[in-house]
C-alpha atoms as a PDB file:
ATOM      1  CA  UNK A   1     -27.260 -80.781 -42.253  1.00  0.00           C
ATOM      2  CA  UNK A   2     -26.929 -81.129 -45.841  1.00  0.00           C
ATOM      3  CA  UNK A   3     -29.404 -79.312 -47.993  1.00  0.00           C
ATOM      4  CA  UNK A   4     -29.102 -81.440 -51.427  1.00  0.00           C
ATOM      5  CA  UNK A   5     -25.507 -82.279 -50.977  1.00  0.00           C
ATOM      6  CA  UNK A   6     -24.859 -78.123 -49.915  1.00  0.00           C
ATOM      7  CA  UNK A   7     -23.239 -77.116 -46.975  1.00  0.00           C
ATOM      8  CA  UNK A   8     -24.871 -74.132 -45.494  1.00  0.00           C
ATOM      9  CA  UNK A   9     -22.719 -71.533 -46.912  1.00  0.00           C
ATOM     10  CA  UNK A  10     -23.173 -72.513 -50.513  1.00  0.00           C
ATOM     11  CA  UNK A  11     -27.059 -72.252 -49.331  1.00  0.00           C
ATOM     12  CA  UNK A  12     -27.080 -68.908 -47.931  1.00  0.00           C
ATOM     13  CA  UNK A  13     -24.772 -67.591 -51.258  1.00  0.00           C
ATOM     14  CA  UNK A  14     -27.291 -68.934 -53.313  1.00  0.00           C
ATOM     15  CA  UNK A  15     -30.310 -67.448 -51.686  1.00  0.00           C
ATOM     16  CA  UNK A  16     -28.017 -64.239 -51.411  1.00  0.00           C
ATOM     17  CA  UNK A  17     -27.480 -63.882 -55.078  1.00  0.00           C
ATOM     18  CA  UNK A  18     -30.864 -63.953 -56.177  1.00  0.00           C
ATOM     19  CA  UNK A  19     -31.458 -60.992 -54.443  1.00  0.00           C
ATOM     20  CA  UNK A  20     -28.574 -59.115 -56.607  1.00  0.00           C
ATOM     21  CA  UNK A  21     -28.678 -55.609 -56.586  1.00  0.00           C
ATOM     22  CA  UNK A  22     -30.559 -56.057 -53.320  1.00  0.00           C
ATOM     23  CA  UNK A  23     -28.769 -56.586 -49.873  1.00  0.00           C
ATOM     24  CA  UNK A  24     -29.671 -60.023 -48.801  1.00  0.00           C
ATOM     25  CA  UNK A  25     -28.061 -61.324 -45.581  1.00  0.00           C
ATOM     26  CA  UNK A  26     -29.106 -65.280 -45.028  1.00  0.00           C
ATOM     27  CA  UNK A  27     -27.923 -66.490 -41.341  1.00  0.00           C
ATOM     28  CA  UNK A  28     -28.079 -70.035 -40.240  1.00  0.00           C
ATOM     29  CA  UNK A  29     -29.376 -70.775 -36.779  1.00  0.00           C
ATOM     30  CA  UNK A  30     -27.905 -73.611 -34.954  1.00  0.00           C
ATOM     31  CA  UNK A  31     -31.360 -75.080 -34.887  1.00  0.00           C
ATOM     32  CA  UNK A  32     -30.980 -75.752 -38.579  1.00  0.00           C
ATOM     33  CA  UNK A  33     -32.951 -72.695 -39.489  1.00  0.00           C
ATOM     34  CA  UNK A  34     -32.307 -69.840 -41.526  1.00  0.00           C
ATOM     35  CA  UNK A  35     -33.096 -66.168 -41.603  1.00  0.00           C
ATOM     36  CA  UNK A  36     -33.309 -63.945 -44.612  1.00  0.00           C
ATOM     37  CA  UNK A  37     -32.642 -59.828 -44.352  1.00  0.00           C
ATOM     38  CA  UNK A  38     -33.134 -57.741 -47.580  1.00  0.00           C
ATOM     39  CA  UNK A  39     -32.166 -54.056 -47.263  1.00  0.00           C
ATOM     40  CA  UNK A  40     -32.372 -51.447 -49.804  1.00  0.00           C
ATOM     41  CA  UNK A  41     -28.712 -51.196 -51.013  1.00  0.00           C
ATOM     42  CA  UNK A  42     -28.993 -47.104 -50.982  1.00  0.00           C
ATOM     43  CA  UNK A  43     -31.051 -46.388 -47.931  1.00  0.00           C
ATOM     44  CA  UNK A  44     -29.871 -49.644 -45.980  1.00  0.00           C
ATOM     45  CA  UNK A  45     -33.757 -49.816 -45.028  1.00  0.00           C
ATOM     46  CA  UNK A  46     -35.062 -53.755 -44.116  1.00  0.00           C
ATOM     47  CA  UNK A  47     -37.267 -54.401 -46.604  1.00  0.00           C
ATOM     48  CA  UNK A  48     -37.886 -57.906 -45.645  1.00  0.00           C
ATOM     49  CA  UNK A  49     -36.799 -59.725 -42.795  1.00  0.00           C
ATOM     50  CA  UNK A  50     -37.748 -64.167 -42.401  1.00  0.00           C
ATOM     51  CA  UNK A  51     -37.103 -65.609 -39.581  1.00  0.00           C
ATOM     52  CA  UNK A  52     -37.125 -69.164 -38.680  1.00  0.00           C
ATOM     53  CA  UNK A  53     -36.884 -71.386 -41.909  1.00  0.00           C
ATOM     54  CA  UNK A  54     -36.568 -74.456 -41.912  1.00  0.00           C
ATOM     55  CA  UNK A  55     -33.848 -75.923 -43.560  1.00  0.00           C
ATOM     56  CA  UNK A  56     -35.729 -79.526 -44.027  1.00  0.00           C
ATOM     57  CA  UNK A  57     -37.674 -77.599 -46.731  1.00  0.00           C
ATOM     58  CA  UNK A  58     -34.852 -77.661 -48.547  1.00  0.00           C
ATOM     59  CA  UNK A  59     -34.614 -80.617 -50.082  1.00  0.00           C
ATOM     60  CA  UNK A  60     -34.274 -79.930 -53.725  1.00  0.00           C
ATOM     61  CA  UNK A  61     -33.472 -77.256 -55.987  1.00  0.00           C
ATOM     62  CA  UNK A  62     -37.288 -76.416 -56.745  1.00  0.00           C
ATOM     63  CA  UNK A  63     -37.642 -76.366 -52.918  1.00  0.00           C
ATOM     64  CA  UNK A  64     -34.930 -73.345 -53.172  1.00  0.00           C
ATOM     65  CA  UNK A  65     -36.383 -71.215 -56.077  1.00  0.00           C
ATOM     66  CA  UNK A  66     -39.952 -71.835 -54.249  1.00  0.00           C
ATOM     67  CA  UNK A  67     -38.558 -69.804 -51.121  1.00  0.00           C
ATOM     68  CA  UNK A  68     -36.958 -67.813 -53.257  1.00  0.00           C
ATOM     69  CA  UNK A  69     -39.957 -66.745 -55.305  1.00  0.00           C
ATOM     70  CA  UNK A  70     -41.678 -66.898 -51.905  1.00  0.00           C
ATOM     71  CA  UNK A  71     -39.515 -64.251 -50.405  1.00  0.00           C
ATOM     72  CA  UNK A  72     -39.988 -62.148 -53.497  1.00  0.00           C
ATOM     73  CA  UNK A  73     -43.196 -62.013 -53.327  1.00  0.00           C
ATOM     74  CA  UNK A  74     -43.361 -61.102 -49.517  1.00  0.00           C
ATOM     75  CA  UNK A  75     -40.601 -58.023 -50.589  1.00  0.00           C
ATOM     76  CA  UNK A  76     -42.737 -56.428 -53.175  1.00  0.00           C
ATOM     77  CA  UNK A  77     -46.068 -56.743 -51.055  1.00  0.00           C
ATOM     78  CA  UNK A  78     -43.741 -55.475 -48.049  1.00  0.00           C
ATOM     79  CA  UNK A  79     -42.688 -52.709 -50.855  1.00  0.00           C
ATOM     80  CA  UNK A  80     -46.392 -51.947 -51.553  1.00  0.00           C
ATOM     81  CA  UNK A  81     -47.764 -51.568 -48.445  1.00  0.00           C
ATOM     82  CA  UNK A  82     -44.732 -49.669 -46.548  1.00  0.00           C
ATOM     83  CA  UNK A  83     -43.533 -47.555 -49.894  1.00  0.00           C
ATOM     84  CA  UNK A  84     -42.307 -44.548 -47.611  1.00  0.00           C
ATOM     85  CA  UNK A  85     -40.925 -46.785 -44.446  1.00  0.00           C
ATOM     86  CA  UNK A  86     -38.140 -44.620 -43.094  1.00  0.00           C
ATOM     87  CA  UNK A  87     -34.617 -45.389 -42.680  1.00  0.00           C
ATOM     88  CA  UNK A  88     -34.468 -46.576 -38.924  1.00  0.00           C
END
């Protein structure tokens, strides 16, 4: 599948780099899905992990930045709510 004329690796680099300093990982599933995993670069902790989006969401570029800022948003509530999570 083509995500806005993207091939999934240009996909999961963009979703990767908005995460920057952050450790994002962005897999995609042979089911067409994808699944985002945001460590703390220092501690290596998971501060968010998605499973299971679908890549049919993606159909333009505001589709992107609204997962994006979607993701974001789950990370600092994750961040809030678990601010002492240990290091597994």
């Amino acid at each position: 599948m083509m995500t806005l004329g993207l091939c999934p690796l240009e996909l999961r680099n963009i979703i990767e780099c908005a995460f920057l300093p952050l450790q994002c990982t962005c897999t995609c599933a042979p089911d067409q899905s994808l699944t985002v995993q945001i460590n703390d670069p220092v501690t290596g902790r998971v501060d968010l992990l998605e499973a299971g989006i679908s890549m049919d969401r993606l159909s333009s570029s505001h589709d992107i930045l609204k997962l994006v800022d979607e993701l974001r948003e789950r990370l600092e509530r994750n961040r809030h709510t678990f601010p002492h999570a240990k290091t597994g």
